[in-house]
PDB file of N, CA and C in Angstrom:
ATOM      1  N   UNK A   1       0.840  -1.177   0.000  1.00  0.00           N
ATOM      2  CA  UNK A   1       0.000   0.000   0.000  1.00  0.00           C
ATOM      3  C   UNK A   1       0.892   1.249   0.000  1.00  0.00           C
ATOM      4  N   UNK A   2       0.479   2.292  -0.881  1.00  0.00           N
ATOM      5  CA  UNK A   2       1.102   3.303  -0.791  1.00  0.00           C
ATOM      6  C   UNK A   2       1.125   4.250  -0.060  1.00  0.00           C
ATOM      7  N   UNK A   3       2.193   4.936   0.787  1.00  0.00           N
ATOM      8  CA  UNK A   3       1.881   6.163   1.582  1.00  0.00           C
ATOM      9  C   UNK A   3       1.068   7.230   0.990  1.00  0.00           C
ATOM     10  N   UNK A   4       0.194   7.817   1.722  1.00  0.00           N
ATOM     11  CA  UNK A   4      -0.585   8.991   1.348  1.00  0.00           C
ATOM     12  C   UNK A   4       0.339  10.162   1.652  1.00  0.00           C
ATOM     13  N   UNK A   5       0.502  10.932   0.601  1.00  0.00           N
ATOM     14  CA  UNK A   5       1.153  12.218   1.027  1.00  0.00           C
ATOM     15  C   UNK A   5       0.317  13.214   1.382  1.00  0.00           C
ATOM     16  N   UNK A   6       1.040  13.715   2.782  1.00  0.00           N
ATOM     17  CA  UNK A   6       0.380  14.980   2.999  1.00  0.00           C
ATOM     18  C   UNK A   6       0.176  16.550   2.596  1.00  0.00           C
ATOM     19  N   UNK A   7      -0.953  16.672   2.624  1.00  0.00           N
ATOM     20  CA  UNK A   7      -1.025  18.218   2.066  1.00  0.00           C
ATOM     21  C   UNK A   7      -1.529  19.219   2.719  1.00  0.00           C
ATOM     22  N   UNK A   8      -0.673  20.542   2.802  1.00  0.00           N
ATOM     23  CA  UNK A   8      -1.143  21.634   3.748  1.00  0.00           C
ATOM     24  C   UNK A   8      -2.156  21.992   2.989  1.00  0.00           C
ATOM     25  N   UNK A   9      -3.020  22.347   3.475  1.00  0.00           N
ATOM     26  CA  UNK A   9      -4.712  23.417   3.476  1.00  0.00           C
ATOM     27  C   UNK A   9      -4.224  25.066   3.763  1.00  0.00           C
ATOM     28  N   UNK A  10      -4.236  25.928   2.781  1.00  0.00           N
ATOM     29  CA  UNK A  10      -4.378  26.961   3.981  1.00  0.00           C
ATOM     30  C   UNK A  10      -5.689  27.726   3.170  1.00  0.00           C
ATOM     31  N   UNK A  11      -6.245  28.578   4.133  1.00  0.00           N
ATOM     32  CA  UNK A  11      -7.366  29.252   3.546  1.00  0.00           C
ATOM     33  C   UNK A  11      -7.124  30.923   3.595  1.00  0.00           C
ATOM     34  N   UNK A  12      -7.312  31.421   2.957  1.00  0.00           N
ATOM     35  CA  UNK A  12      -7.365  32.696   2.588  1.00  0.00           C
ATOM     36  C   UNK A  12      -8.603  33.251   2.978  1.00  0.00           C
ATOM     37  N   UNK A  13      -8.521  33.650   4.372  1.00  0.00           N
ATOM     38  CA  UNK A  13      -9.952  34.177   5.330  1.00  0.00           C
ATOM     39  C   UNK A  13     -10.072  35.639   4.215  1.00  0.00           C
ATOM     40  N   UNK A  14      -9.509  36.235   4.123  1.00  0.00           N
ATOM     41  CA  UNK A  14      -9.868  37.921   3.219  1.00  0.00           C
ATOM     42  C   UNK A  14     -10.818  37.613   2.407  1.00  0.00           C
ATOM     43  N   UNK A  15     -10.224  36.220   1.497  1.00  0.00           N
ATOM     44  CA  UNK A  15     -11.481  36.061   0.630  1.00  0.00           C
ATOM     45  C   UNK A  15     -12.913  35.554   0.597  1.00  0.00           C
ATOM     46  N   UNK A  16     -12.510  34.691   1.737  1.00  0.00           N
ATOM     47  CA  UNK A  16     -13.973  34.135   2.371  1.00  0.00           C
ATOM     48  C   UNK A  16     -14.837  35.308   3.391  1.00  0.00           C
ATOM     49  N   UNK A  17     -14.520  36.348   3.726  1.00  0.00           N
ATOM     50  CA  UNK A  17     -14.465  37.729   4.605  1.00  0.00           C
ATOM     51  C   UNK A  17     -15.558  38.290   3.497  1.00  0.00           C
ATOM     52  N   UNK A  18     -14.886  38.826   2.402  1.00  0.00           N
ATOM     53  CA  UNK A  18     -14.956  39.438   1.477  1.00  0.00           C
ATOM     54  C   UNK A  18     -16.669  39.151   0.957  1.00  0.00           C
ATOM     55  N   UNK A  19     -16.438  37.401   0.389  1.00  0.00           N
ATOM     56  CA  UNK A  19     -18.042  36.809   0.016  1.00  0.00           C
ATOM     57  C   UNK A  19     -18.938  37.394   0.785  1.00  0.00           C
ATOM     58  N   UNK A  20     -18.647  36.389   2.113  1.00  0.00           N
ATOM     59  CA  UNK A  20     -19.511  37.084   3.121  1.00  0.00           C
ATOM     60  C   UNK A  20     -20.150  38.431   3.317  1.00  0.00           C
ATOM     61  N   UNK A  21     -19.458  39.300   3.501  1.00  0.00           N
ATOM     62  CA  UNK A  21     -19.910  40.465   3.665  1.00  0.00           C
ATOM     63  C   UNK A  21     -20.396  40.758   2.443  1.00  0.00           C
ATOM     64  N   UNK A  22     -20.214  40.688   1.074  1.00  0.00           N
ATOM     65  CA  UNK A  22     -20.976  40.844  -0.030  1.00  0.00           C
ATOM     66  C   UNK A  22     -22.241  40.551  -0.319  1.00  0.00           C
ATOM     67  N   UNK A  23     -22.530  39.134   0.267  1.00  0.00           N
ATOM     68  CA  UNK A  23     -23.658  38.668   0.386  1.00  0.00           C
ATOM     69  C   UNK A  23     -24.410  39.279   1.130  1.00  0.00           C
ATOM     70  N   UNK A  24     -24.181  39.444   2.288  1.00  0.00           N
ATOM     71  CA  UNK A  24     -24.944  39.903   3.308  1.00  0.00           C
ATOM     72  C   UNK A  24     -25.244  41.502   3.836  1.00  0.00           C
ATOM     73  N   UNK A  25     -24.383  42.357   2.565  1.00  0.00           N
ATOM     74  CA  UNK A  25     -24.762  42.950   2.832  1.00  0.00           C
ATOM     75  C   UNK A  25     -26.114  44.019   2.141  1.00  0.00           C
ATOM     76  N   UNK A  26     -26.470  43.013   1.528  1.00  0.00           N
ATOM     77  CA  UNK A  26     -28.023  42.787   0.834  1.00  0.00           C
ATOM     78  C   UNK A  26     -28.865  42.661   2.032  1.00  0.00           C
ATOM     79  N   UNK A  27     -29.764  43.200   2.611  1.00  0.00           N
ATOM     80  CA  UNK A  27     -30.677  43.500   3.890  1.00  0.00           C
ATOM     81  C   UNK A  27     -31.350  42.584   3.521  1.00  0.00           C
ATOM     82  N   UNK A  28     -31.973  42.076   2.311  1.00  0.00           N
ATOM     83  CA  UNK A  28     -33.298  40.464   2.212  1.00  0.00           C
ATOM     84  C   UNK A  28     -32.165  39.331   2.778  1.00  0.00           C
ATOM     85  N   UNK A  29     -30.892  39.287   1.956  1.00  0.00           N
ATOM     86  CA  UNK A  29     -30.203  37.946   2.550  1.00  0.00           C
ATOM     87  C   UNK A  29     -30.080  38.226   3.799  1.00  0.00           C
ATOM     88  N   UNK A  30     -29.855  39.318   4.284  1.00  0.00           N
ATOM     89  CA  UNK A  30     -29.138  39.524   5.826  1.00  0.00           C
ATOM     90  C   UNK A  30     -30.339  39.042   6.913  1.00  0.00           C
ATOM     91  N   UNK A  31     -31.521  39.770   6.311  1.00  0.00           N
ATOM     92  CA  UNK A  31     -32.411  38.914   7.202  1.00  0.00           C
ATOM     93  C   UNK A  31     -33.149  37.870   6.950  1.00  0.00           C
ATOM     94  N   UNK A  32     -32.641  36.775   5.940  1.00  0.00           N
ATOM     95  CA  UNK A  32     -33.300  35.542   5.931  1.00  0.00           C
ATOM     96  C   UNK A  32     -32.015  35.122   7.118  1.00  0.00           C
ATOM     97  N   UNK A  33     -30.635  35.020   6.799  1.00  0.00           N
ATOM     98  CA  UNK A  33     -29.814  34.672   7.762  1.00  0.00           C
ATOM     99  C   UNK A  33     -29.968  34.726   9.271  1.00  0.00           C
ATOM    100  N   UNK A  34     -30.437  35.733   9.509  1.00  0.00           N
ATOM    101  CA  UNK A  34     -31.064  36.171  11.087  1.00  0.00           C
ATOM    102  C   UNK A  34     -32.291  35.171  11.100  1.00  0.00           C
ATOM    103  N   UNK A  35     -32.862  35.275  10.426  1.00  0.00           N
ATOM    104  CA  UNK A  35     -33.955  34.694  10.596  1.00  0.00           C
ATOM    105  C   UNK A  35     -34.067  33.000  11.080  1.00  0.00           C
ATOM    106  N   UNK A  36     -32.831  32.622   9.838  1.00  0.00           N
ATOM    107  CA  UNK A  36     -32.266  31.204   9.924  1.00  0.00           C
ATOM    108  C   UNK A  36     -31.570  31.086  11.461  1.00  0.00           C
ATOM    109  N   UNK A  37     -31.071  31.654  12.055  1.00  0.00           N
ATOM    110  CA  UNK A  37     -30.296  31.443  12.831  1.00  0.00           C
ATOM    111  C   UNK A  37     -31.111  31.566  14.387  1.00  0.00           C
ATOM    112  N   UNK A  38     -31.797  32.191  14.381  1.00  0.00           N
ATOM    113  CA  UNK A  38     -32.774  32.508  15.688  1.00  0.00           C
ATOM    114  C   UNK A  38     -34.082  31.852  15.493  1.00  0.00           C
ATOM    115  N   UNK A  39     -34.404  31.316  14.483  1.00  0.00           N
ATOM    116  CA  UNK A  39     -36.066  30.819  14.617  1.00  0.00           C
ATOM    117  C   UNK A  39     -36.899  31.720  14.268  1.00  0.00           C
ATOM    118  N   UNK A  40     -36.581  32.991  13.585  1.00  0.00           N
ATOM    119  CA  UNK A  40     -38.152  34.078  13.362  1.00  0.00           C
ATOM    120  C   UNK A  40     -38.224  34.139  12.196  1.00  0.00           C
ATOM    121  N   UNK A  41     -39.155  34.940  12.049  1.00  0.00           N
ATOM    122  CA  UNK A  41     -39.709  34.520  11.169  1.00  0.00           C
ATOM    123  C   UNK A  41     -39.849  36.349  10.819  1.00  0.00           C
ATOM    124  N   UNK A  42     -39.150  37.344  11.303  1.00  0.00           N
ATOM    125  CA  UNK A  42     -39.448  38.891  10.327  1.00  0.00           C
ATOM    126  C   UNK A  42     -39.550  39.378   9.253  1.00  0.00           C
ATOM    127  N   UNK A  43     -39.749  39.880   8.371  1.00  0.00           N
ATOM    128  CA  UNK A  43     -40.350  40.110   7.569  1.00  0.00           C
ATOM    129  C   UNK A  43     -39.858  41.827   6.909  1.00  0.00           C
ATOM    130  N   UNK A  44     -39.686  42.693   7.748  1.00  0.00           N
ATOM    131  CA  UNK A  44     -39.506  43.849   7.666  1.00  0.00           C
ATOM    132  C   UNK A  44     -38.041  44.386   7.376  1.00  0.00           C
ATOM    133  N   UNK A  45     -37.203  44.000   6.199  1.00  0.00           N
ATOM    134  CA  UNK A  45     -35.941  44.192   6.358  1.00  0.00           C
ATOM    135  C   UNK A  45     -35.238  45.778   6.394  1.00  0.00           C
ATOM    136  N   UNK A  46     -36.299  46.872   6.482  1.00  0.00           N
ATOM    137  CA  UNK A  46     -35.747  47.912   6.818  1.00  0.00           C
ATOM    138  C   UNK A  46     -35.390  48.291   8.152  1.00  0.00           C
ATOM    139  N   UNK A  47     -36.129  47.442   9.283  1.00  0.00           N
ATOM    140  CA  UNK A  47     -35.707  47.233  10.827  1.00  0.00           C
ATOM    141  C   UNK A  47     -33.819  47.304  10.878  1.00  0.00           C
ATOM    142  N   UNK A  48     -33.659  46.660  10.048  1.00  0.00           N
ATOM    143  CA  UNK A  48     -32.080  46.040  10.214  1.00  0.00           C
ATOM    144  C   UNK A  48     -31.011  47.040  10.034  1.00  0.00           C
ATOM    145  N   UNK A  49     -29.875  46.821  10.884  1.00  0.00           N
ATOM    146  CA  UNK A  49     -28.739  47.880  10.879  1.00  0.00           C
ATOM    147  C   UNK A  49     -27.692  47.459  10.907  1.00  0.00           C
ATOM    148  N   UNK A  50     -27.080  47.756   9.912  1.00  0.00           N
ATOM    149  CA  UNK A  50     -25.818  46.743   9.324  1.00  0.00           C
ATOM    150  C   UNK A  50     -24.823  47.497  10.193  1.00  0.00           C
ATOM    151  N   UNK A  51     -23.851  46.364  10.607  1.00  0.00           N
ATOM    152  CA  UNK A  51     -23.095  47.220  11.707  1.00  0.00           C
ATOM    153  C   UNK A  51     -21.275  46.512  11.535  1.00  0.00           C
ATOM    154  N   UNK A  52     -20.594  46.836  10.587  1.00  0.00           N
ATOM    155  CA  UNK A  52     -19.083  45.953  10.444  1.00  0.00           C
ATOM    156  C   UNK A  52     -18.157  46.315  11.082  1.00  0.00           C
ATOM    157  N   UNK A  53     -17.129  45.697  11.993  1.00  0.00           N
ATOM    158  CA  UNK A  53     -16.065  46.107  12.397  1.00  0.00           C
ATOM    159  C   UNK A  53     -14.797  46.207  11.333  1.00  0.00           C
ATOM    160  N   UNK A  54     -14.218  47.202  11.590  1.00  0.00           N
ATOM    161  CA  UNK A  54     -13.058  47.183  10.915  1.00  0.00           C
ATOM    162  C   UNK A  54     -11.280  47.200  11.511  1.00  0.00           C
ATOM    163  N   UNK A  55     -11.249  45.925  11.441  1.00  0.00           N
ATOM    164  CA  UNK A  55      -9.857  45.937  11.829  1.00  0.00           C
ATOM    165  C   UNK A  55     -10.072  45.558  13.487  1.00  0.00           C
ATOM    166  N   UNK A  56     -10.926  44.909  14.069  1.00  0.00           N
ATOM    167  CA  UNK A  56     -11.182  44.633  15.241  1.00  0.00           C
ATOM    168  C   UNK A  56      -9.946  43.622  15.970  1.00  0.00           C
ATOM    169  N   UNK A  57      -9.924  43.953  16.843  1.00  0.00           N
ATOM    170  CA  UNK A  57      -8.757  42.484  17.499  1.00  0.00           C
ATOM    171  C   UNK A  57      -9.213  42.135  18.377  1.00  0.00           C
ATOM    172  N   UNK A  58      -8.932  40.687  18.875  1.00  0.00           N
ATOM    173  CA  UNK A  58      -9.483  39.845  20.198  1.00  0.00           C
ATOM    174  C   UNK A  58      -8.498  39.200  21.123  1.00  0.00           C
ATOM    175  N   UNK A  59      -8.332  40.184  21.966  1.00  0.00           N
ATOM    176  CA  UNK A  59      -7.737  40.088  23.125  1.00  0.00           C
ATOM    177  C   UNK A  59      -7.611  39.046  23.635  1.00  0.00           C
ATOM    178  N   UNK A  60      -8.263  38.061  23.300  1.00  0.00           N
ATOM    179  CA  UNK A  60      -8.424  37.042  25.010  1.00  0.00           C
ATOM    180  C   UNK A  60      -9.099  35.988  24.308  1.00  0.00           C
ATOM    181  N   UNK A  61      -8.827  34.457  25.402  1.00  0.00           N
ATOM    182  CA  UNK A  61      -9.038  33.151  25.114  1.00  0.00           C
ATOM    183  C   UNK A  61     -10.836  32.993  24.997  1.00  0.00           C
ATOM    184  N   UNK A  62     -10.758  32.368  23.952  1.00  0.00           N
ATOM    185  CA  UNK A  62     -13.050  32.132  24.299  1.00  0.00           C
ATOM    186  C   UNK A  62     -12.911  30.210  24.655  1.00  0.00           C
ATOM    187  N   UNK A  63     -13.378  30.307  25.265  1.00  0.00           N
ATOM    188  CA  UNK A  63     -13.310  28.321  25.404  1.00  0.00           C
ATOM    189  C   UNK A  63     -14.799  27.798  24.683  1.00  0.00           C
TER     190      UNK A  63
END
């Protein structure tokens, strides 16, 4: 049997960053996502207030 060679993964978060926020920052996707994620069911996507950090850092361990 042959050894499997290993291969590094790396991911390029900027670009996956990037999608994201593109997508979402369409207020219908943004609040089907909310919606998906909490169980509701709103309807009104002018309620919503898009809010991005820029350049944020995180201090400290999350377990």
């Amino acid at each position: 049997m042959a050894e499997k060679e290993s291969k590094k993964v790396t991911v390029n978060r900027t670009y996956k960053d990037t999608v994201f926020r593109k997508l979402f920052s369409d207020r219908k996707n943004l609040l089907s996502l909310y919606n998906a994620i909490n169980g509701t069911a709103y309807t009104d996507e002018t309620e919503l207030e898009i809010v991005t950090l820029e350049s944020a850092i995180y201090m400290g361990m999350k377990n």
